[in-house]
Protein backbone atom coordinates (compact mmCIF):
# COMPACT_ATOMS: atom_id res chain seq x y z
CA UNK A 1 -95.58 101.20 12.20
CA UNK A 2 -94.60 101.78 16.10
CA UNK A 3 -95.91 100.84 19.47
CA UNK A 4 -95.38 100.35 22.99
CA UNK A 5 -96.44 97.42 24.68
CA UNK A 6 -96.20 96.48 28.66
CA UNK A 7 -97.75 93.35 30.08
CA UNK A 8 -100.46 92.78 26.95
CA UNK A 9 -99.69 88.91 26.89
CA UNK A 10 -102.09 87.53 24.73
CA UNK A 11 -104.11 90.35 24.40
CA UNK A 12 -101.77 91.88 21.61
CA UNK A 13 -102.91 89.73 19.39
CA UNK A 14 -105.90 91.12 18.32
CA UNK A 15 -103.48 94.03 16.99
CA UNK A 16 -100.92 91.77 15.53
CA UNK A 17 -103.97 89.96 13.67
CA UNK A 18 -105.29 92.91 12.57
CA UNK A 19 -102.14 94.60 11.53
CA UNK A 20 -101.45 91.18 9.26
CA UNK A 21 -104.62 91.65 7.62
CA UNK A 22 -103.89 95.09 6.29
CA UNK A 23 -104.97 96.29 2.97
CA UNK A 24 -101.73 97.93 2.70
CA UNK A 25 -98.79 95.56 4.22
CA UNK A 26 -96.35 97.46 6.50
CA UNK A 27 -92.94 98.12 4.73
CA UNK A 28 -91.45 97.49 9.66
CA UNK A 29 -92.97 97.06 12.35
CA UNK A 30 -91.16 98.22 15.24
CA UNK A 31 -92.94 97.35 19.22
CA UNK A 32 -91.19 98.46 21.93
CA UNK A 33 -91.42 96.67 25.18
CA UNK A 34 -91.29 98.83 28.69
CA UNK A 35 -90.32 95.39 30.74
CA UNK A 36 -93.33 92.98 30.50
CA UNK A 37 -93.27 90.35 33.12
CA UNK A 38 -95.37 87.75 31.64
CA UNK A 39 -95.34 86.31 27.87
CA UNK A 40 -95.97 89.49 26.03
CA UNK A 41 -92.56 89.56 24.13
CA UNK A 42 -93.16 85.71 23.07
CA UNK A 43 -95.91 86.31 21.72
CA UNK A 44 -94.80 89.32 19.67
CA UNK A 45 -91.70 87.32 18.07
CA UNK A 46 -94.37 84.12 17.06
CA UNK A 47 -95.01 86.70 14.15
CA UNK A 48 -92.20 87.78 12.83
CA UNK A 49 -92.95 85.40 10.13
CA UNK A 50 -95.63 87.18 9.00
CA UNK A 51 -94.46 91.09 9.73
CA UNK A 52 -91.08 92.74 9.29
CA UNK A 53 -91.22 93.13 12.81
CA UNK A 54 -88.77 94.30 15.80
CA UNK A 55 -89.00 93.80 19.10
CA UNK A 56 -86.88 95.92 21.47
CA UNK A 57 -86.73 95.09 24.86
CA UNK A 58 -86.21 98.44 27.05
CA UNK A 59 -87.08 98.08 30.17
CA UNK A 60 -88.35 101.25 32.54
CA UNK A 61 -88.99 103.02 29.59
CA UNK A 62 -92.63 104.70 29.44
CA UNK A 63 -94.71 105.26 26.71
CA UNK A 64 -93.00 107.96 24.99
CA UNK A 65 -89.79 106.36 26.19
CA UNK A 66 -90.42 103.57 24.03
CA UNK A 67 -92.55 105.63 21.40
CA UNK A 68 -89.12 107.49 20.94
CA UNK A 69 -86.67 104.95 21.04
CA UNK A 70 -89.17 102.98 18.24
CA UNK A 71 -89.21 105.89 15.84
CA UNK A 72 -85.72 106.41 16.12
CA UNK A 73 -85.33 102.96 15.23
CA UNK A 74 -87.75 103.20 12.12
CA UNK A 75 -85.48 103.35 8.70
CA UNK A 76 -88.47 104.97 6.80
CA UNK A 77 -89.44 108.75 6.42
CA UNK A 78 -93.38 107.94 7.54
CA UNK A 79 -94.07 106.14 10.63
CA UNK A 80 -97.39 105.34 11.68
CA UNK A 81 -98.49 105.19 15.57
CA UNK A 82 -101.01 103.55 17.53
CA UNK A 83 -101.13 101.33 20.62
CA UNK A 84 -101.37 98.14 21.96
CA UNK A 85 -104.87 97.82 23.18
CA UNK A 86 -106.43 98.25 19.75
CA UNK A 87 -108.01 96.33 16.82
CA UNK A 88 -106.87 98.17 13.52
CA UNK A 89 -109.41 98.34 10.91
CA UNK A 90 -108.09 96.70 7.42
CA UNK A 91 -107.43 99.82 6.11
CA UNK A 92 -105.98 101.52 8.69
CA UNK A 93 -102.68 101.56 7.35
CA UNK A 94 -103.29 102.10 3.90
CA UNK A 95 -105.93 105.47 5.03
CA UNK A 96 -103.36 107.21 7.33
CA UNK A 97 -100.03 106.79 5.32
CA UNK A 98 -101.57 107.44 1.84
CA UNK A 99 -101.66 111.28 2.30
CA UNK A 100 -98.65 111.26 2.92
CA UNK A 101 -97.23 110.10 -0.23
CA UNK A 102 -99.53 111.96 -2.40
CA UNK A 103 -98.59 115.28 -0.64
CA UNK A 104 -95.07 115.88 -0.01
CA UNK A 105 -95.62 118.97 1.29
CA UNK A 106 -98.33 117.31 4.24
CA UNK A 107 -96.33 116.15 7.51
CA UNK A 108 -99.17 114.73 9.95
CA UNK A 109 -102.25 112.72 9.43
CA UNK A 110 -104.74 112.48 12.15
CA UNK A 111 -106.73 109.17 12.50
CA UNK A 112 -109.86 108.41 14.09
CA UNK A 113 -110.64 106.04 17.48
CA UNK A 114 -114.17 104.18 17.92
CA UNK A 115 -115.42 102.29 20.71
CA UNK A 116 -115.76 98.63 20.87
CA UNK A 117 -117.54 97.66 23.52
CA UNK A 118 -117.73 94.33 25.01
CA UNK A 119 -120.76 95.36 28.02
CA UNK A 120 -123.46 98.13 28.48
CA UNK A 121 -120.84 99.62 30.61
CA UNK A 122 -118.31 100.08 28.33
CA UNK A 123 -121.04 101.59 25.76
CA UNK A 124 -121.79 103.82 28.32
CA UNK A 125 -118.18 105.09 29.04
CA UNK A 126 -117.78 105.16 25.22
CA UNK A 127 -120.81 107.53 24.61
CA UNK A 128 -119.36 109.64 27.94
CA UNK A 129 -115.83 109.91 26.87
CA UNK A 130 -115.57 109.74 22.82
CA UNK A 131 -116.36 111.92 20.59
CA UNK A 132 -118.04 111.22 17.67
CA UNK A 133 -116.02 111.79 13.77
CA UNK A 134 -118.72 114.56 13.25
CA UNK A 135 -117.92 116.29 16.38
CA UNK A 136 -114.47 116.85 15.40
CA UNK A 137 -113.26 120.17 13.96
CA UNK A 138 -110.55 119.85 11.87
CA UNK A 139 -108.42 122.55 12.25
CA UNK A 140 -108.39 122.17 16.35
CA UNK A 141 -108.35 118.38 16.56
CA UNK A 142 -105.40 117.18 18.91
CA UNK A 143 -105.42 113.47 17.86
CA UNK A 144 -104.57 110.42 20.16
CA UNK A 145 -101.37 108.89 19.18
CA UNK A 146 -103.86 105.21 19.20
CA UNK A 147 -104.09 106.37 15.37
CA UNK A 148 -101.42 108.91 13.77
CA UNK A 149 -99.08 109.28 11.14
CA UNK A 150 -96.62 111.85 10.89
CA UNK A 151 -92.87 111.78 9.06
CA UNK A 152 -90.01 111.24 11.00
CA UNK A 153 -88.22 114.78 10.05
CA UNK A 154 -91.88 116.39 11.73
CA UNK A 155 -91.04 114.67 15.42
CA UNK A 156 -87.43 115.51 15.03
CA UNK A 157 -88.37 119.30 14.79
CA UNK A 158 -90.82 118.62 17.57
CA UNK A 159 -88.80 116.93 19.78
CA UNK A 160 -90.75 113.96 19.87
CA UNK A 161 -92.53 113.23 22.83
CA UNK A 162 -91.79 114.05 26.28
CA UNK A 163 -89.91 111.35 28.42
CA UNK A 164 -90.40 113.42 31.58
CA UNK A 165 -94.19 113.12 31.24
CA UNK A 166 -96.49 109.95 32.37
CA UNK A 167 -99.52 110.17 30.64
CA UNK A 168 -100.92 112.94 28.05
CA UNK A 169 -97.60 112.69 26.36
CA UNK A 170 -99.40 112.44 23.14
CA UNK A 171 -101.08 115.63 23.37
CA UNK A 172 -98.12 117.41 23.95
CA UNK A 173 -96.68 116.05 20.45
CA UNK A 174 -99.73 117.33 18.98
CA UNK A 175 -99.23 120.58 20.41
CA UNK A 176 -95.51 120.83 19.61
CA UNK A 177 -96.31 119.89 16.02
CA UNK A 178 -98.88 122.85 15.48
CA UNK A 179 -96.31 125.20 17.36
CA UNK A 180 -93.91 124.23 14.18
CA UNK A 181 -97.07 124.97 11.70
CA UNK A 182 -96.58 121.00 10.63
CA UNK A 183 -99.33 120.59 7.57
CA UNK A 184 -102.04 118.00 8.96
CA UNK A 185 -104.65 116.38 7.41
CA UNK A 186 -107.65 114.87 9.40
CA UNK A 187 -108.76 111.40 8.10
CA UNK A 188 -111.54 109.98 9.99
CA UNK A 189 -111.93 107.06 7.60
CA UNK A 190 -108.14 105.62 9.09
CA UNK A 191 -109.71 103.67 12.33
CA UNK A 192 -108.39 101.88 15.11
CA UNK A 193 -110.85 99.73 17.60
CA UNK A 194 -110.68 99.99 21.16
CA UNK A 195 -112.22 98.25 24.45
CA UNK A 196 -113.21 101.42 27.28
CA UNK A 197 -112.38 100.57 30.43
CA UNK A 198 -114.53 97.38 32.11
CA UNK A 199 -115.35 98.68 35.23
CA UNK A 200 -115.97 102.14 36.87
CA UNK A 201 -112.54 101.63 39.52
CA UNK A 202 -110.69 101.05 36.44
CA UNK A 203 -112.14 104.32 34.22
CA UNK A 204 -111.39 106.37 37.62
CA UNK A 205 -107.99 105.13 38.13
CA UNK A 206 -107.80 106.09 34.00
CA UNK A 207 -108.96 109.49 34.33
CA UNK A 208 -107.12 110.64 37.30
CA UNK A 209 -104.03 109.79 35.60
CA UNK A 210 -105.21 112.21 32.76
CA UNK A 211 -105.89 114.65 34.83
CA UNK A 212 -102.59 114.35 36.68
CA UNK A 213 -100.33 114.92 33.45
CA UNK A 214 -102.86 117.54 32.88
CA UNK A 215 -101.21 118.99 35.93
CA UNK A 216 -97.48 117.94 35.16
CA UNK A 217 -97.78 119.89 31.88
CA UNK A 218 -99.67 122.42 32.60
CA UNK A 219 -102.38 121.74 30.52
CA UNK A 220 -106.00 123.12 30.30
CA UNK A 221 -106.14 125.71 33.44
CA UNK A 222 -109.43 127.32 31.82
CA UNK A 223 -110.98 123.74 31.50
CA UNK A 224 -109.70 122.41 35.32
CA UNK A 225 -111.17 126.49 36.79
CA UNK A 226 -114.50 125.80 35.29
CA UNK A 227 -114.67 122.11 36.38
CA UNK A 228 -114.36 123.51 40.05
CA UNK A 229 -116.41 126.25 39.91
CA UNK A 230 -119.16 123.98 38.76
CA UNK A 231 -119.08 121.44 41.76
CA UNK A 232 -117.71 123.73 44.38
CA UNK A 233 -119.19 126.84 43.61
CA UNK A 234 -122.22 127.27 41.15
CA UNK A 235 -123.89 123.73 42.27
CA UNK A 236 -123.95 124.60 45.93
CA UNK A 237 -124.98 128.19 45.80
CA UNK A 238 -128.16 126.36 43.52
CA UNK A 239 -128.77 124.14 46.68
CA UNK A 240 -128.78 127.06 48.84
CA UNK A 241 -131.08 129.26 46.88
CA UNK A 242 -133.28 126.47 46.60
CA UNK A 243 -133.44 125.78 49.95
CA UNK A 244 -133.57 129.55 51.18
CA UNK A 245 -135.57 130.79 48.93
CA UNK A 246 -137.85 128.54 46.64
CA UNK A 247 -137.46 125.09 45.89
CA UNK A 248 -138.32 126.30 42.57
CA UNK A 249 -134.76 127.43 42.09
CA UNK A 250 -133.75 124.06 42.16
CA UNK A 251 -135.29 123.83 38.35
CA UNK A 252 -131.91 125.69 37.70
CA UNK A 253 -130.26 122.60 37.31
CA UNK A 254 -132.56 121.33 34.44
CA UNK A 255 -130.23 123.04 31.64
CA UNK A 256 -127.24 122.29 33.79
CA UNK A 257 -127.91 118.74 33.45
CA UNK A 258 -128.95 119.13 29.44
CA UNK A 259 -125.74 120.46 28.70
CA UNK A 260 -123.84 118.10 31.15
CA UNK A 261 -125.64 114.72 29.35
CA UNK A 262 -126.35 115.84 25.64
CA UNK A 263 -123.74 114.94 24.14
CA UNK A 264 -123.13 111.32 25.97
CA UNK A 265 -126.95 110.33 25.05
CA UNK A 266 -126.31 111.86 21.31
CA UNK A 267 -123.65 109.60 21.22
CA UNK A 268 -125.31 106.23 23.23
CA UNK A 269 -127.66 105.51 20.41
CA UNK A 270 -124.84 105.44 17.67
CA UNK A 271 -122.29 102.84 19.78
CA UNK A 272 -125.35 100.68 20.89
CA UNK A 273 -126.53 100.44 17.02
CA UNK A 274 -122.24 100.07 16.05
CA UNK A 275 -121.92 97.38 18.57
CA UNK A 276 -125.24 95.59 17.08
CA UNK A 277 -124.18 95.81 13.28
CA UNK A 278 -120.69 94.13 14.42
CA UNK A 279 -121.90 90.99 15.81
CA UNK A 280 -122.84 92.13 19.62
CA UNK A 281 -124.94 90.48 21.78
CA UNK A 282 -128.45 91.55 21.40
CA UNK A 283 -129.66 95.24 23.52
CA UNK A 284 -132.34 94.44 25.52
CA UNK A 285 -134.88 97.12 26.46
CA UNK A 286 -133.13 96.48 30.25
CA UNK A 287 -130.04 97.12 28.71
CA UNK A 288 -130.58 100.30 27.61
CA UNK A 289 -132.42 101.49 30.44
CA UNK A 290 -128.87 100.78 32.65
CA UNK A 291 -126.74 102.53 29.85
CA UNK A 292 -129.15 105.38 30.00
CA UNK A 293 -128.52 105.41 34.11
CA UNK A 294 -124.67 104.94 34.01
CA UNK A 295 -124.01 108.01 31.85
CA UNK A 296 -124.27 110.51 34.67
CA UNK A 297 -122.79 107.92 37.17
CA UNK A 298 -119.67 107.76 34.99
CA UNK A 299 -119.94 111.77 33.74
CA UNK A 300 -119.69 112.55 37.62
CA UNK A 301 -116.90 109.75 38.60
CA UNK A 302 -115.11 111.18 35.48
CA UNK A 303 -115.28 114.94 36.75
CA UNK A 304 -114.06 113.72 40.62
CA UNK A 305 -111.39 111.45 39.23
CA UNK A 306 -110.04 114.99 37.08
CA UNK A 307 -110.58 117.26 40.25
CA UNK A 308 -108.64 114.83 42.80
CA UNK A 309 -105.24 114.38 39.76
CA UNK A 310 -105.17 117.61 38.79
CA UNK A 311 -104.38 118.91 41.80
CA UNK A 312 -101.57 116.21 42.24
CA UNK A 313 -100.11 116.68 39.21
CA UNK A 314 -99.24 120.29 39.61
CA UNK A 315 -97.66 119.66 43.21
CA UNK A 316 -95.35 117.64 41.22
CA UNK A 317 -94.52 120.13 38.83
CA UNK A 318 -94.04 122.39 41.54
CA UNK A 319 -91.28 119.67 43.47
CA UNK A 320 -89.49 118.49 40.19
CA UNK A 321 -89.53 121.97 37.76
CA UNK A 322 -89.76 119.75 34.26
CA UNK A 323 -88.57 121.03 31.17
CA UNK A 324 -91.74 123.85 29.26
CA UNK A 325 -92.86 121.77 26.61
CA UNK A 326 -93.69 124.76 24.59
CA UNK A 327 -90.17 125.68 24.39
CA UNK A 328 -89.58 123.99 20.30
């Protein structure tokens, strides 16, 4: 197993915890660290008594810097990935390598993220951002590199993950990796745990960085046009006939906003009654009456976050030309 870690301190415990109480012990563990400044790499090496672990200190490397240099580093054929700011459930590692050895022929194994929220905002941003396993098609999944598996010969072919690139570097492994036809199998049962951003600034900051790779790599045009035309050009020309012609125009954005917020209410219900079966505090009535506001607060700061980095990351393209990921 590989990850990247940067200033966790003792935060990374809760994943070296959880990776010692796996189901399936792993054979290395290999963390690669980008520079930390404060204890992270001490606390790492207090458990190399209880993992076959590595640490290698790189620092200035980014994430798929130090994803790279870790799998390179890996003596087995399967290496699973995930990152540091995660709780692995106890049978993540046996779920998302075991396909693997019972197929030969199978080179990729997606895994599955869940929320874990510690506040009604981060339910809120869970339900807004995440999708739920049942949303997921199968065949067009791009998974997050928080919960993969994939042999070593697959990311050779691929050629691994992009060191030019700041943030969506993940994605672009997954779409290297089904421009070589690699055979992947979708496992939603092979979790990881995470905490969504704690405040709105943070989710923002989170978002526009997406949305800036987005731009880097040239990713999602279609998805970026229609964001635009939404807020700049369909939204206002509502105002205007409402306002010019009957206010009853204004109803317009009724299935707009259905549309916009299904999905994140859909999904509210099922974190709040996750977060209550694993020990949460309690969901007061007032509770869910401020989740139920904050979904369009964050759906909108989410959507303004993406339209400000997109923008930036393709002026950067532009400037420093970086290599066409699609070229295999």
């Amino acid at each position: 197993m590989i990850a990247t870690v940067l200033n966790e301190g003792e935060s990374i415990r809760r994943l070296l915890d959880s990776l010692v109480a796996q189901t399936r012990p792993p054979d290395e563990v290999i963390f690669v660290d980008g520079g930390s400044t404060d204890n992270t790499v001490t606390v790492l090496r207090e458990y190399e008594d209880r993992l076959a672990l590595r640490v290698l200190v790189e620092p200035g490397s980014n994430i798929s810097a130090g994803r790279n240099r870790a799998i390179a580093a890996a003596q087995g054929d399967i290496i699973a990935v995930t990152d540091a700011g995660v709780v692995l459930a106890p049978d993540w590692l046996e779920r998302i390598t075991q396909p693997l050895l019972d197929d030969p022929s199978l080179e990729v194994v997606s895994g599955f993220f869940s929320a874990d929220p510690a506040t009604i905002f981060e339910a809120a941003l869970g339900a807004t951002t995440l999708p739920l396993a049942d949303e997921i098609s199968p065949e067009t999944f791009l998974p997050s590199s928080r919960s993969l598996a994939l042999r070593k010969a697959a990311w050779i072919t691929a050629g691994g993950y992009p060191e030019w690139l700041d943030y969506c570097e993940d994605l672009i492994l997954d779409l290297r990796l089904r421009k070589i036809a690699a055979p992947t199998m979708f496992e939603p049962r092979a979790l990881v745990y995470f905490r969504p951003r704690p405040t709105l600034e943070s989710f923002f900051r989170q978002y526009y960085r997406y949305a800036r790779g987005d731009g880097k790599a040239d990713l999602w045009r279609k998805r970026h046009a229609v964001r635009y035309a939404t807020y700049f050009i369909a939204a206002p020309l509502i105002l205007l006939l409402g306002w010019r012609v009957h206010k009853a125009l204004w109803g317009l954005f009724l299935p707009g906003a259905y549309v916009y917020l299904r999905d994140p209410y859909r999904r509210l219900r099922v974190v709040l009654d996750e977060a209550s079966r694993a020990g949460k505090p309690h969901v007061t009535p007032e509770d869910n009456l401020m989740a139920l506001a904050l979904v369009p607060i964050i759906r909108v700061a989410g959507d303004v976050a993406k339209m400000i980095g997109y923008p930036v990351g393709w002026l950067w393209r532009l400037k420093n030309r970086p290599p066409d990921w699609r070229d295999v």
